[in-house]
PDB file of N, CA and C in Angstrom:
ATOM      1  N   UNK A   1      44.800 -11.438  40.970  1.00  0.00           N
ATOM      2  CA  UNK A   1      46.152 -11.623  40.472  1.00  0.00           C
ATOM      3  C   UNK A   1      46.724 -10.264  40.084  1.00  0.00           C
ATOM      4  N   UNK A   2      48.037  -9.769  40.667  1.00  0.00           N
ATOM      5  CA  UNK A   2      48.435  -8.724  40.557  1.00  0.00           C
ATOM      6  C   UNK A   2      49.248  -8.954  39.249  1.00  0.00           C
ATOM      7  N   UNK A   3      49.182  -7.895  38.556  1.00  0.00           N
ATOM      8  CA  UNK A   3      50.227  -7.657  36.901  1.00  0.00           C
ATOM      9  C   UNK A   3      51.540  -6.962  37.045  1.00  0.00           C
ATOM     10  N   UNK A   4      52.949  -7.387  36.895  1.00  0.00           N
ATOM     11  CA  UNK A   4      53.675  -6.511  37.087  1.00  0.00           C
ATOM     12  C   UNK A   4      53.901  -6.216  35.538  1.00  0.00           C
ATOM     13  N   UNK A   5      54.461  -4.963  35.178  1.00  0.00           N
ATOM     14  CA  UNK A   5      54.732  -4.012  33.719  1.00  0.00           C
ATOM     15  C   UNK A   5      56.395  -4.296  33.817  1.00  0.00           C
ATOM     16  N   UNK A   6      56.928  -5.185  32.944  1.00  0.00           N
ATOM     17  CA  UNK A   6      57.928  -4.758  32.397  1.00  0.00           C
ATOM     18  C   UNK A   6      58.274  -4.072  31.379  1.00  0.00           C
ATOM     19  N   UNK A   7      59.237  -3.089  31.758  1.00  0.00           N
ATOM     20  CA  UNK A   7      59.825  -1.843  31.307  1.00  0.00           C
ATOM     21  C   UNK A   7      61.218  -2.373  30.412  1.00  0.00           C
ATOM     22  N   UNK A   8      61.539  -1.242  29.070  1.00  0.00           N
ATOM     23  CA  UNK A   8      62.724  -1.369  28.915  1.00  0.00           C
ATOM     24  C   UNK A   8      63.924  -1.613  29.956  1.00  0.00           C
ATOM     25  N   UNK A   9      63.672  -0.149  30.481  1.00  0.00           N
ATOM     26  CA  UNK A   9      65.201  -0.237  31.884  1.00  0.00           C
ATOM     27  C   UNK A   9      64.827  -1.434  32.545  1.00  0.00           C
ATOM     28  N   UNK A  10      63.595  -2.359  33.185  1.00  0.00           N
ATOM     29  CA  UNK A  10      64.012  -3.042  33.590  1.00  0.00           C
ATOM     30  C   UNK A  10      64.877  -4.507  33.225  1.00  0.00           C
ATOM     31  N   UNK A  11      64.443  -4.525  31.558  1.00  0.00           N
ATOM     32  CA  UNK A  11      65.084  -5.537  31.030  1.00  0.00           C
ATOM     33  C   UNK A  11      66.600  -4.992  30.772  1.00  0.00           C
ATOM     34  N   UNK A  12      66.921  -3.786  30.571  1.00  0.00           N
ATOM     35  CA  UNK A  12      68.500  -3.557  30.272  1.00  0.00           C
ATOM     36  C   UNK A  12      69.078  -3.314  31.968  1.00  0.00           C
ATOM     37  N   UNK A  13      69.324  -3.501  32.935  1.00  0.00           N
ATOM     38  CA  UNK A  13      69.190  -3.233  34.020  1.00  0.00           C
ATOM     39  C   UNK A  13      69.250  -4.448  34.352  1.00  0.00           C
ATOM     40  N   UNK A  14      68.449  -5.698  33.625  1.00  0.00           N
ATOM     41  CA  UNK A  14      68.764  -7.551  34.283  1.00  0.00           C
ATOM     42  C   UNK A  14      69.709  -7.552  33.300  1.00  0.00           C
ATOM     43  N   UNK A  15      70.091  -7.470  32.004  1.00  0.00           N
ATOM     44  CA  UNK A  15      70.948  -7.615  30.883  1.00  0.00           C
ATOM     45  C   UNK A  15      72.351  -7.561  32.066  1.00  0.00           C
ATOM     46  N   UNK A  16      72.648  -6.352  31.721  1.00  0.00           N
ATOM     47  CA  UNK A  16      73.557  -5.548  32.624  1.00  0.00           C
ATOM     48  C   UNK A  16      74.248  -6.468  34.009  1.00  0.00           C
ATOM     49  N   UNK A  17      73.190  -6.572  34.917  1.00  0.00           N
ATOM     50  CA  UNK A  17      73.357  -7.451  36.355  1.00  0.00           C
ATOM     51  C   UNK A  17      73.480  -9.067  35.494  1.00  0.00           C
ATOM     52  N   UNK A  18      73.385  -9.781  34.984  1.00  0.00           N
ATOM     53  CA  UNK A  18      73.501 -10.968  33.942  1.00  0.00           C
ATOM     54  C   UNK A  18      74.792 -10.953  33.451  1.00  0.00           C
ATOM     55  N   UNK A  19      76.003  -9.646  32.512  1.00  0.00           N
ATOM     56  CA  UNK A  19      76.555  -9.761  32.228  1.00  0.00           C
ATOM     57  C   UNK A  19      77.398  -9.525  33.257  1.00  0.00           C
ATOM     58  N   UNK A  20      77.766  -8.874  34.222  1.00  0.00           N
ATOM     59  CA  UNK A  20      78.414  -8.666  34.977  1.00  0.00           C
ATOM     60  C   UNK A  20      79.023 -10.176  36.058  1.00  0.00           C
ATOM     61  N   UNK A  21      77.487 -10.951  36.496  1.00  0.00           N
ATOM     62  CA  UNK A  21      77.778 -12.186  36.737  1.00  0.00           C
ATOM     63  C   UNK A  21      78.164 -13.319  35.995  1.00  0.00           C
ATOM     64  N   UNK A  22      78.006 -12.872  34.685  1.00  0.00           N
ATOM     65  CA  UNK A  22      78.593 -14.423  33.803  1.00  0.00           C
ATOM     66  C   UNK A  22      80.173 -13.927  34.022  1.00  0.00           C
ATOM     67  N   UNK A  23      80.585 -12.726  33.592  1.00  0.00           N
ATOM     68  CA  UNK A  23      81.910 -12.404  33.857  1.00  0.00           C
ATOM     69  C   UNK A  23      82.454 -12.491  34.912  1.00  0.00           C
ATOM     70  N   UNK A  24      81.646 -12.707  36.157  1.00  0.00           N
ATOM     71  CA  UNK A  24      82.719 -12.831  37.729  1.00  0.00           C
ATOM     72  C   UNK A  24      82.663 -14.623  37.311  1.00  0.00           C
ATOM     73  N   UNK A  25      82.043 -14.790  36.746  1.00  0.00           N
ATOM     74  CA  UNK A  25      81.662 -16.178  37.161  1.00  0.00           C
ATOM     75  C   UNK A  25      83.212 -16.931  36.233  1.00  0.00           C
ATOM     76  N   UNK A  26      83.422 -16.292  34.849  1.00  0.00           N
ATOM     77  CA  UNK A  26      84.422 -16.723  33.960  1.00  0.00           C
ATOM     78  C   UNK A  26      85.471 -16.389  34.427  1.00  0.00           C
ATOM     79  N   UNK A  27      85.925 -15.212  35.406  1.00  0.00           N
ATOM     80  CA  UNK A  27      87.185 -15.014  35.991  1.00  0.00           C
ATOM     81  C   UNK A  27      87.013 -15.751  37.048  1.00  0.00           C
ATOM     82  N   UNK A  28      86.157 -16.174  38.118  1.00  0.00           N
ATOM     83  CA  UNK A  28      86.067 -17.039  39.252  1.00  0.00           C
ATOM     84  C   UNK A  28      86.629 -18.515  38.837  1.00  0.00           C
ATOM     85  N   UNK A  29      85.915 -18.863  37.829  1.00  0.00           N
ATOM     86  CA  UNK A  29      86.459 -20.219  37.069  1.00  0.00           C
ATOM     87  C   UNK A  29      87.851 -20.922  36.562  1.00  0.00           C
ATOM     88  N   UNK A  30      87.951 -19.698  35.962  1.00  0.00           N
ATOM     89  CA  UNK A  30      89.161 -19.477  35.472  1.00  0.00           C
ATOM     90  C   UNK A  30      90.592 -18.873  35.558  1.00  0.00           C
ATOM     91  N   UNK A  31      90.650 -18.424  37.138  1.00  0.00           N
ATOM     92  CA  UNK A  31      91.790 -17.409  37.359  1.00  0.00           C
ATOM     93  C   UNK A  31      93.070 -18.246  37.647  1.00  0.00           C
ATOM     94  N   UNK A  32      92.242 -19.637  38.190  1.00  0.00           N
ATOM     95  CA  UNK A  32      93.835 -20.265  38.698  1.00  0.00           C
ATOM     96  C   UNK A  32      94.207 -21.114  37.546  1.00  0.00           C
ATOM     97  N   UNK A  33      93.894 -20.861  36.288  1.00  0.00           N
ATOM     98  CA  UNK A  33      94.263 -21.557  34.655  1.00  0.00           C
ATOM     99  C   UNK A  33      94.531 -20.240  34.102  1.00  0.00           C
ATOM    100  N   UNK A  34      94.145 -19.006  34.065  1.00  0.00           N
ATOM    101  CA  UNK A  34      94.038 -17.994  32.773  1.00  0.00           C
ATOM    102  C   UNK A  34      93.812 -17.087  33.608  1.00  0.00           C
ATOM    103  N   UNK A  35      93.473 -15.938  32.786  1.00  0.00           N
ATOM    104  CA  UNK A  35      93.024 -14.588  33.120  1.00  0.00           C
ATOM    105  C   UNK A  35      92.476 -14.149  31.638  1.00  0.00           C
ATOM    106  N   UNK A  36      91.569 -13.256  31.852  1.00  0.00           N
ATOM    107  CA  UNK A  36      90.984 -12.992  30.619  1.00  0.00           C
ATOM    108  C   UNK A  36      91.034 -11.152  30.793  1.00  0.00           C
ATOM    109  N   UNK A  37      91.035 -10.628  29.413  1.00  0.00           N
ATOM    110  CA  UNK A  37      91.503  -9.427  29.004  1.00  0.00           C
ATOM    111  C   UNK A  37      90.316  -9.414  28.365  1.00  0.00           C
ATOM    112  N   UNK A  38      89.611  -7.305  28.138  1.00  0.00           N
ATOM    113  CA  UNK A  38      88.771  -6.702  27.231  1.00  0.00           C
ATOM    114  C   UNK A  38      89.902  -6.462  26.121  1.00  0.00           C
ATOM    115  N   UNK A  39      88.983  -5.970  25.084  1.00  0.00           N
ATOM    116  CA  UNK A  39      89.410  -5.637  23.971  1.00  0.00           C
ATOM    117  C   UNK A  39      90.641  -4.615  24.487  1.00  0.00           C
ATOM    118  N   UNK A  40      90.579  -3.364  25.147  1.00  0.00           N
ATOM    119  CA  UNK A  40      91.595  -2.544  25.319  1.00  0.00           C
ATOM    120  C   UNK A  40      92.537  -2.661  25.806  1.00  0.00           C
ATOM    121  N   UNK A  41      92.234  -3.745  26.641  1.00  0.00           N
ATOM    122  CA  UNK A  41      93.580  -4.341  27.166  1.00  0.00           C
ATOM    123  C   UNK A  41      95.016  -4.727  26.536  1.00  0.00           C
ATOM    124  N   UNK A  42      93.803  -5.862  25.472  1.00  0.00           N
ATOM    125  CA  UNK A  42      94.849  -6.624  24.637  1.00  0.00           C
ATOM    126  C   UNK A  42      95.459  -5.657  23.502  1.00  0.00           C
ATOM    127  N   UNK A  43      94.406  -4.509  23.282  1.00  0.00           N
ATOM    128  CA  UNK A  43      94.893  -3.145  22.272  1.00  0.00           C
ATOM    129  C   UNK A  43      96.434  -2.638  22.871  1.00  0.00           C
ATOM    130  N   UNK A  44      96.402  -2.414  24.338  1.00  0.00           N
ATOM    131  CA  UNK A  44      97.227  -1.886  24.816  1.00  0.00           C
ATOM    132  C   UNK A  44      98.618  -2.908  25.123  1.00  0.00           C
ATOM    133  N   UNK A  45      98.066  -3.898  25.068  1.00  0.00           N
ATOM    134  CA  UNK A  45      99.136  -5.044  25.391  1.00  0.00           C
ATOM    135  C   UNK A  45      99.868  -5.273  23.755  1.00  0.00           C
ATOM    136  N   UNK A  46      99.243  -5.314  22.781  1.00  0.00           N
ATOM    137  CA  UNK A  46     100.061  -5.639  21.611  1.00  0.00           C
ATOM    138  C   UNK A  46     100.441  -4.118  21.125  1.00  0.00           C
ATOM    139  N   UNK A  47      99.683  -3.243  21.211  1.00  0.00           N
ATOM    140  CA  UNK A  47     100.293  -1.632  20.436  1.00  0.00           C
ATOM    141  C   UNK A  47      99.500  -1.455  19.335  1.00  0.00           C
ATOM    142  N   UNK A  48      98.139  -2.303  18.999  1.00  0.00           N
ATOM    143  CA  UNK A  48      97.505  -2.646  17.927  1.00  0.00           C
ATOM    144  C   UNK A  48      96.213  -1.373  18.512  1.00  0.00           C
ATOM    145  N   UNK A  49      95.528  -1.001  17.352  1.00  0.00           N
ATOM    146  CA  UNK A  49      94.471  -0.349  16.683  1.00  0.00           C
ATOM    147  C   UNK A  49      92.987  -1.021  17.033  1.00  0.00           C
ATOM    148  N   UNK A  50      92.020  -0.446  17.834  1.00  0.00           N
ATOM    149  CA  UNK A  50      90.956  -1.596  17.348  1.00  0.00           C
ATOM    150  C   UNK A  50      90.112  -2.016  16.158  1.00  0.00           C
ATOM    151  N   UNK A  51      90.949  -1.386  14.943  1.00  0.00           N
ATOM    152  CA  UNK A  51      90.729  -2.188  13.612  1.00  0.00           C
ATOM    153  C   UNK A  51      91.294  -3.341  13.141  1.00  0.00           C
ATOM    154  N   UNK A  52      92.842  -2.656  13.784  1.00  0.00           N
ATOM    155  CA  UNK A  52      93.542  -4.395  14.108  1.00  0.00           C
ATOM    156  C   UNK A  52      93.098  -5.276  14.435  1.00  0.00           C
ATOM    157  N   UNK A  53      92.376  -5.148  15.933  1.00  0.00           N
ATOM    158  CA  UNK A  53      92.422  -6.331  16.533  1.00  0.00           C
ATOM    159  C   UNK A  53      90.866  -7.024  16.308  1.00  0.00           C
ATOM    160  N   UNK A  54      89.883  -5.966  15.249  1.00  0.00           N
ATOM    161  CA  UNK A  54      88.673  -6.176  14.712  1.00  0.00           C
ATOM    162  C   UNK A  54      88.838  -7.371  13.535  1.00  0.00           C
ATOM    163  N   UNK A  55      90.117  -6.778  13.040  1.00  0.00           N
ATOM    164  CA  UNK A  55      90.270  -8.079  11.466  1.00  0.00           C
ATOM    165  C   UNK A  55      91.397  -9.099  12.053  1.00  0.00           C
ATOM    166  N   UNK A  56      91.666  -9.137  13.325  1.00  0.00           N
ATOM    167  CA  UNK A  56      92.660 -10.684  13.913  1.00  0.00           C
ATOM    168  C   UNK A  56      91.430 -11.155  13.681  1.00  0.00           C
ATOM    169  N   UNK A  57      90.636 -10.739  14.915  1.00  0.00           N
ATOM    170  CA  UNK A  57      88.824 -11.603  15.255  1.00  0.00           C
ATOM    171  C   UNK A  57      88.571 -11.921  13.906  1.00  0.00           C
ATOM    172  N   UNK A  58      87.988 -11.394  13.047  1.00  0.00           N
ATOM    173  CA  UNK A  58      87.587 -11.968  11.816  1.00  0.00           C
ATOM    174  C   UNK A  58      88.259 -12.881  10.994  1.00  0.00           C
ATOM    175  N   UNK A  59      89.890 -12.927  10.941  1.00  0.00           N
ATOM    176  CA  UNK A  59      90.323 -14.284  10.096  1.00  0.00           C
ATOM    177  C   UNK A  59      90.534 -15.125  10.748  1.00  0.00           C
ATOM    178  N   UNK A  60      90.211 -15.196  12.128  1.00  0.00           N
ATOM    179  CA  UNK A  60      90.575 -15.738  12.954  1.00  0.00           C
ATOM    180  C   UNK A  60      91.671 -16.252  13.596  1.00  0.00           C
ATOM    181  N   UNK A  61      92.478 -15.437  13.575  1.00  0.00           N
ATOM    182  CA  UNK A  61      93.825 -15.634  13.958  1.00  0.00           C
ATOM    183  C   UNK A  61      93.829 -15.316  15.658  1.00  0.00           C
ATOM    184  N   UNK A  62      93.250 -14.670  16.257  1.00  0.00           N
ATOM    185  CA  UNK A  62      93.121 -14.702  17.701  1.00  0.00           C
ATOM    186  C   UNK A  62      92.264 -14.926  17.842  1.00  0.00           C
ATOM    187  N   UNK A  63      92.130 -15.899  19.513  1.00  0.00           N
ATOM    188  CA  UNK A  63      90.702 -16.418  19.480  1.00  0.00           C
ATOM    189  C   UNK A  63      90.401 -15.587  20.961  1.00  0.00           C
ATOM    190  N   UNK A  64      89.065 -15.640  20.749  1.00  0.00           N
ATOM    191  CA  UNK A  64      88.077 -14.629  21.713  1.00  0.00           C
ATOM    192  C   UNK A  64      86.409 -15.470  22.192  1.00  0.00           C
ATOM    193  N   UNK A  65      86.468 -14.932  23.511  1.00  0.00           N
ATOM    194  CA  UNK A  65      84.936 -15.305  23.767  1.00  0.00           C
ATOM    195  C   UNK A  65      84.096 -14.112  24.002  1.00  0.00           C
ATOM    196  N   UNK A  66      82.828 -14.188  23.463  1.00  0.00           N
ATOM    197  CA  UNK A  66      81.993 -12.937  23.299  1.00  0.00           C
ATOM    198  C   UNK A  66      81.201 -13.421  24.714  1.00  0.00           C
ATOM    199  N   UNK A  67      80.444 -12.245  25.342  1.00  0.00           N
ATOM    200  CA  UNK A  67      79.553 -12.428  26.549  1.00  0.00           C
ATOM    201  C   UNK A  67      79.064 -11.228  26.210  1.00  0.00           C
ATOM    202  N   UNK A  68      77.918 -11.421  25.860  1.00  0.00           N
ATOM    203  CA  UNK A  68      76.627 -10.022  25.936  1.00  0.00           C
ATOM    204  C   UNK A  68      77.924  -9.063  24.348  1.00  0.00           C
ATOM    205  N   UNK A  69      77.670  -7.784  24.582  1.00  0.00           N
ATOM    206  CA  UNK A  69      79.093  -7.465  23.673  1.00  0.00           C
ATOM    207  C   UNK A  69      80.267  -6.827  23.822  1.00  0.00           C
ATOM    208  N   UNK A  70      80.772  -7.986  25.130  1.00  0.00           N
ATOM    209  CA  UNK A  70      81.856  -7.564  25.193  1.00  0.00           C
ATOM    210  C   UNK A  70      83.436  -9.008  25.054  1.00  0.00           C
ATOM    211  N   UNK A  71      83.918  -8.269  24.132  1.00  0.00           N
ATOM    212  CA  UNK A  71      84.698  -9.335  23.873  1.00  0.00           C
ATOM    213  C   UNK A  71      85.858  -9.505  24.779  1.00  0.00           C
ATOM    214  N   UNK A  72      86.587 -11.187  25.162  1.00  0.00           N
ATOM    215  CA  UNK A  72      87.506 -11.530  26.513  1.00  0.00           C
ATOM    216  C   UNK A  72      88.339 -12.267  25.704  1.00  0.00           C
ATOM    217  N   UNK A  73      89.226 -12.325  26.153  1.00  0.00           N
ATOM    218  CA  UNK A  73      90.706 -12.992  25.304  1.00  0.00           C
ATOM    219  C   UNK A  73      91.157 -13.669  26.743  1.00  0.00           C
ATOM    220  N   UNK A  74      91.587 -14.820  26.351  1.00  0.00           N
ATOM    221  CA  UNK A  74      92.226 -15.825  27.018  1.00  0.00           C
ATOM    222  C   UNK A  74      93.967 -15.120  27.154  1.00  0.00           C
ATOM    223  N   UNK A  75      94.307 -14.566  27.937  1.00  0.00           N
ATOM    224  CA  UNK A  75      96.256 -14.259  28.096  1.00  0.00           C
ATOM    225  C   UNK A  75      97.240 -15.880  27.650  1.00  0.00           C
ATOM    226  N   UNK A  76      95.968 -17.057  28.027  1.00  0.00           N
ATOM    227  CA  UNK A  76      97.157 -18.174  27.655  1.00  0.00           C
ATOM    228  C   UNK A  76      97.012 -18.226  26.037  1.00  0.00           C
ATOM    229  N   UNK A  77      96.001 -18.136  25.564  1.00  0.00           N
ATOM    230  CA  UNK A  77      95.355 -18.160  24.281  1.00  0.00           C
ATOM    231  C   UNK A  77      96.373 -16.823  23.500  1.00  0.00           C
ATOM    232  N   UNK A  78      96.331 -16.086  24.262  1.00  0.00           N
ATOM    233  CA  UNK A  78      97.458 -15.196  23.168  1.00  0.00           C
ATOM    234  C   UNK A  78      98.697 -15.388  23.360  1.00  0.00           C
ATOM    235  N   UNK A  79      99.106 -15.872  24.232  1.00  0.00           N
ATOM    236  CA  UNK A  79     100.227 -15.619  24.346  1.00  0.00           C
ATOM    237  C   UNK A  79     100.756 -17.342  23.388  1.00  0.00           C
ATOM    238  N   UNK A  80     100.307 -17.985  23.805  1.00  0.00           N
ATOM    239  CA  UNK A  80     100.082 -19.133  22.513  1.00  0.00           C
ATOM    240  C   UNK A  80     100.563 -18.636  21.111  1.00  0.00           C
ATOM    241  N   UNK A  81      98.945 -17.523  20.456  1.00  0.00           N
ATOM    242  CA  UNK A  81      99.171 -17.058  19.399  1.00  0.00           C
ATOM    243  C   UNK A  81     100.420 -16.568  18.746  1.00  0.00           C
ATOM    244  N   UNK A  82     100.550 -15.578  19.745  1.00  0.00           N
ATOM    245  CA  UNK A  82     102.222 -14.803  19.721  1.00  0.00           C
ATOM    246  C   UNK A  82     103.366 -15.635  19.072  1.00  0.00           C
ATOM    247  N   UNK A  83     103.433 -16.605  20.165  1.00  0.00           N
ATOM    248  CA  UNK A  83     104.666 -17.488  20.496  1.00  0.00           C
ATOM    249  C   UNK A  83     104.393 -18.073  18.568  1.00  0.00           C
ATOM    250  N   UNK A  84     103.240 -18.428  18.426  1.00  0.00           N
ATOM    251  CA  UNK A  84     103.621 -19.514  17.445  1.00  0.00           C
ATOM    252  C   UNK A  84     103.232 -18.128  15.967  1.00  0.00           C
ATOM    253  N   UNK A  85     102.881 -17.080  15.933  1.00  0.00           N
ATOM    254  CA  UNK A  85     103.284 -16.214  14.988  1.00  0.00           C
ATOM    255  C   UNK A  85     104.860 -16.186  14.721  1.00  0.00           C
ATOM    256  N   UNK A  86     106.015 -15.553  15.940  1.00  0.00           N
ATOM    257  CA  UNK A  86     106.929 -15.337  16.236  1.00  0.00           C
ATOM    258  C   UNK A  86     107.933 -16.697  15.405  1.00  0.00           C
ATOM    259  N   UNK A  87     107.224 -17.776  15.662  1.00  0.00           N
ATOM    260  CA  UNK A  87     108.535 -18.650  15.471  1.00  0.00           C
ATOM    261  C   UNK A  87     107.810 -18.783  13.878  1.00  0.00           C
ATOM    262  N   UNK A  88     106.765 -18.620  13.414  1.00  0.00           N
ATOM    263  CA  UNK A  88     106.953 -18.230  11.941  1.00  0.00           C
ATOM    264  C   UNK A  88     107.455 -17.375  10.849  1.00  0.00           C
ATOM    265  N   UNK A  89     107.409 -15.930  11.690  1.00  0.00           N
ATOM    266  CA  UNK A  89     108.409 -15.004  11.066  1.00  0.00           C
ATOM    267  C   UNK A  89     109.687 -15.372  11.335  1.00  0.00           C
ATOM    268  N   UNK A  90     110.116 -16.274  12.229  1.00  0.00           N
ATOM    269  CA  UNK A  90     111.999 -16.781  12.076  1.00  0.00           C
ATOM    270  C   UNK A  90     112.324 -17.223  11.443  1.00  0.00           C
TER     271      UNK A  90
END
């Protein structure tokens, strides 16, 4: 019986190839309902700080899905948020 040695790199290296496919797999799923945004995106889309958009995540005022650590925002999900912030400051 042959032994194979797993290695760090090889476990960060399946991590890696793992996250990459859960993410084709969530935009494959999901493109003809949503589109999903990284953190910088949505930084760049609102004009916000990523301390900002560190303490939305935490009171939970925008909602987010984590995969491995990178966080994805739903565009219908914010734009939701927006809409119904907006008609509260009116």
């Amino acid at each position: 019986m042959e032994v194979e040695i797993i290695t760090k790199k090889d476990l960060k290296l399946f991590k890696e190839e793992m996250l990459d496919a859960i993410e084709k797999l969530l935009q494959k799923n999901n493109s003809s309902t949503s589109e999903w945004l990284r953190s910088r995106q949505v930084r760049e889309m609102l004009n916000i700080s990523p301390n900002t958009l560190q303490n939305l995540r935490i009171k939970g005022e925008i909602q987010y899905t984590k995969v491995g650590g990178i966080f994805l925002y739903n565009v219908t999900d914010l734009k939701e948020t927006l809409n119904g912030k907006q008609g509260r400051d009116h």
